[in-house]
Protein backbone atom coordinates (compact mmCIF):
# COMPACT_ATOMS: atom_id res chain seq x y z
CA UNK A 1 4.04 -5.68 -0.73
CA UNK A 2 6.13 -2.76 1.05
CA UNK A 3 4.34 -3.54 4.45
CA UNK A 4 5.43 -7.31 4.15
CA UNK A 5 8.81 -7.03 2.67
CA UNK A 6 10.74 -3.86 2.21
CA UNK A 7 9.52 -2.04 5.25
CA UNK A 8 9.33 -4.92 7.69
CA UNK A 9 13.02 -6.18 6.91
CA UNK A 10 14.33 -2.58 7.07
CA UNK A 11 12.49 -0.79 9.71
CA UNK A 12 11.16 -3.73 11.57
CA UNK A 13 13.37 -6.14 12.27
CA UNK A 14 16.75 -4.23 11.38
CA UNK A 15 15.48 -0.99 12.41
CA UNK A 16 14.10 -1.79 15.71
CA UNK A 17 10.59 -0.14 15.31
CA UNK A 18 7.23 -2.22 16.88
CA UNK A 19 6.00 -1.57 12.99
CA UNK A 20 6.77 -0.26 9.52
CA UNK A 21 3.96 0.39 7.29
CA UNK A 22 3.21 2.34 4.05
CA UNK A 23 -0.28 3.27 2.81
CA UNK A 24 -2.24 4.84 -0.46
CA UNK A 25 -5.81 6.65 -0.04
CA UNK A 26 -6.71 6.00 -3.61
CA UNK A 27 -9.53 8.94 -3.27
CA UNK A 28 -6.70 11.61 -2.76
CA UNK A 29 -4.10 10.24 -4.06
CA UNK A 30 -2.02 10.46 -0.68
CA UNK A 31 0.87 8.05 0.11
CA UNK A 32 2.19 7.87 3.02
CA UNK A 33 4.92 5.67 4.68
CA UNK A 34 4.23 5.53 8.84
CA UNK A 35 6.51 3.86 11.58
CA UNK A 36 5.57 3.01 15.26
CA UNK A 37 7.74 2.92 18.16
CA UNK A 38 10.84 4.02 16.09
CA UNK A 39 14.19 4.10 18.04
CA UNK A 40 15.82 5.28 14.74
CA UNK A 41 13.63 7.83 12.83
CA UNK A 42 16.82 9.22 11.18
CA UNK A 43 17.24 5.56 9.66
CA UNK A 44 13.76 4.99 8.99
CA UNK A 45 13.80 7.84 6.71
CA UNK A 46 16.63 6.74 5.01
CA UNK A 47 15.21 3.60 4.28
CA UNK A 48 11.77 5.01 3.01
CA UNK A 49 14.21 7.76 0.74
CA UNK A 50 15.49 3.91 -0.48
CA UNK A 51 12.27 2.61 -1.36
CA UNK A 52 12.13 3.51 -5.09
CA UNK A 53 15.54 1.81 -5.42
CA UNK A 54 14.50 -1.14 -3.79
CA UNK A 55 10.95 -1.45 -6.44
CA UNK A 56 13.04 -0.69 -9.65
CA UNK A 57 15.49 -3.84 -8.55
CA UNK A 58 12.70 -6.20 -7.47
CA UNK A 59 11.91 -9.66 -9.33
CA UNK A 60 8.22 -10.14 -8.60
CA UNK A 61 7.30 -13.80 -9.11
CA UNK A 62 3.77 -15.23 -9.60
CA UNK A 63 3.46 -16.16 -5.84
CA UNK A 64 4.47 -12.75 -4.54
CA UNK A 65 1.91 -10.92 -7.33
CA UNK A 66 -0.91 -13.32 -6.36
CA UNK A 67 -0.48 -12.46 -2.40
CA UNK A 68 -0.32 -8.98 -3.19
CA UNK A 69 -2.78 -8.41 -5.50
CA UNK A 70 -5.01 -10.68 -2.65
CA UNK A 71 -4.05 -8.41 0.23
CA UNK A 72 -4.91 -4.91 -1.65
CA UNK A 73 -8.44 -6.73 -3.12
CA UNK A 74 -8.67 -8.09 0.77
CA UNK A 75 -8.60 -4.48 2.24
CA UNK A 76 -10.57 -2.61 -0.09
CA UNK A 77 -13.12 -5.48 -0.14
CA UNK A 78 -13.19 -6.28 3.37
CA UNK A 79 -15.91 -7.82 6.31
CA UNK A 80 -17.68 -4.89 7.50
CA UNK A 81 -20.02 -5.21 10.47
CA UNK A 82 -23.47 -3.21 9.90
CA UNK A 83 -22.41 -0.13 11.73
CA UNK A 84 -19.38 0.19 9.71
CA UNK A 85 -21.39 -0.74 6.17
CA UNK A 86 -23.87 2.17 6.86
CA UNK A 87 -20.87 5.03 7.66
CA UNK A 88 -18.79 3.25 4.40
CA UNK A 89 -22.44 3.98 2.42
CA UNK A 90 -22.50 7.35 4.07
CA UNK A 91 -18.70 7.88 3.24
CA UNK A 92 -19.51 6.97 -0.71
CA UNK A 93 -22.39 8.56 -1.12
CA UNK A 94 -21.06 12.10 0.16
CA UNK A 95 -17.93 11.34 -1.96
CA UNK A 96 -20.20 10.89 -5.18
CA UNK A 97 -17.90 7.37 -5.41
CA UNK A 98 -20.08 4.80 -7.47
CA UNK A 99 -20.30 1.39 -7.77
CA UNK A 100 -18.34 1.48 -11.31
CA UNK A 101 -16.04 3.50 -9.57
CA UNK A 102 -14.97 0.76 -7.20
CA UNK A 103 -14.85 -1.91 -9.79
CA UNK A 104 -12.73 -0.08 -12.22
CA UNK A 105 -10.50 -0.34 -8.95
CA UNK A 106 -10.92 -3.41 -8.84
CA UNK A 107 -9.82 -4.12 -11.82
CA UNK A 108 -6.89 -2.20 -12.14
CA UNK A 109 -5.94 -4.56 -8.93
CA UNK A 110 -6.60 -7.55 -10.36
CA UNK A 111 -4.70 -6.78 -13.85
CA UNK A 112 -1.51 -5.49 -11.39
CA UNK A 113 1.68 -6.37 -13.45
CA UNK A 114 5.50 -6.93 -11.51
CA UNK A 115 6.35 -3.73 -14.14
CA UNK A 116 3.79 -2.14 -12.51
CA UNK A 117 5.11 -1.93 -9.35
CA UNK A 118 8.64 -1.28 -10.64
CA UNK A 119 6.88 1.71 -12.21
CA UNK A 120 5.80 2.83 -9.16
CA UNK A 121 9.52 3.92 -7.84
CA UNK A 122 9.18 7.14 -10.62
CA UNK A 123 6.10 8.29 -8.30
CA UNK A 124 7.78 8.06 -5.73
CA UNK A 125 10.84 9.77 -6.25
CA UNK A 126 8.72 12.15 -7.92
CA UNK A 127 7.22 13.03 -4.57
């Protein structure tokens, strides 16, 4: 939802950057907010130090949940080609991550509330 909203509209488009992105690694609990080609780091920042601002004050509708909560199941579920399926395997198996594990992900995606990502902007500014 950042990625697509947020983050493209700030440091995109008004920003001048090729790219604005954001992303979670769910096994260490790391968020991190990245930018490519940025002509104006210093306002990049500022905009990512707005972020939490911008989640308490958003009005998620049913469309904008649905294509979220698709996108997030889409890249934790996605098309692997059999080179990439055996180092994922590898990658789970030295991690000790289960099949429960992932589907207890799953679900916590799938039951993804508008609160819940208003909630979100306390871990952020937390961080």
């Amino acid at each position: 939802l950042l990625g697509t909203t947020w983050l493209w509209d700030r440091v995109r488009v008004s920003g001048g950057a090729y790219g604005g992105f954001c992303s979670f690694d769910v096994r260490s609990g790391d968020f991190k907010y990245l930018s490519y080609r940025d002509p104006n780091l210093m306002k990049t920042i500022d905009n990512y130090d707005g972020t939490p601002d911008f989640l308490r004050d958003l009005e998620v509708n049913a469309d904008m949940l649905a294509k979220s909560v698709i996108g997030t199941i889409g890249a934790v579920d996605k098309h692997q080609l059999p080179d990439s399926k055996g180092y994922t395997a590898l990658t789970r198996y030295l991690l000790g991550e289960t099949d429960e594990m992932r589907q207890e992900l799953r679900d916590q995606i799938l039951s993804t509330t508008g609160d819940d990502m208003r909630r979100f902007a306390g871990a952020l500014e937390a961080v």
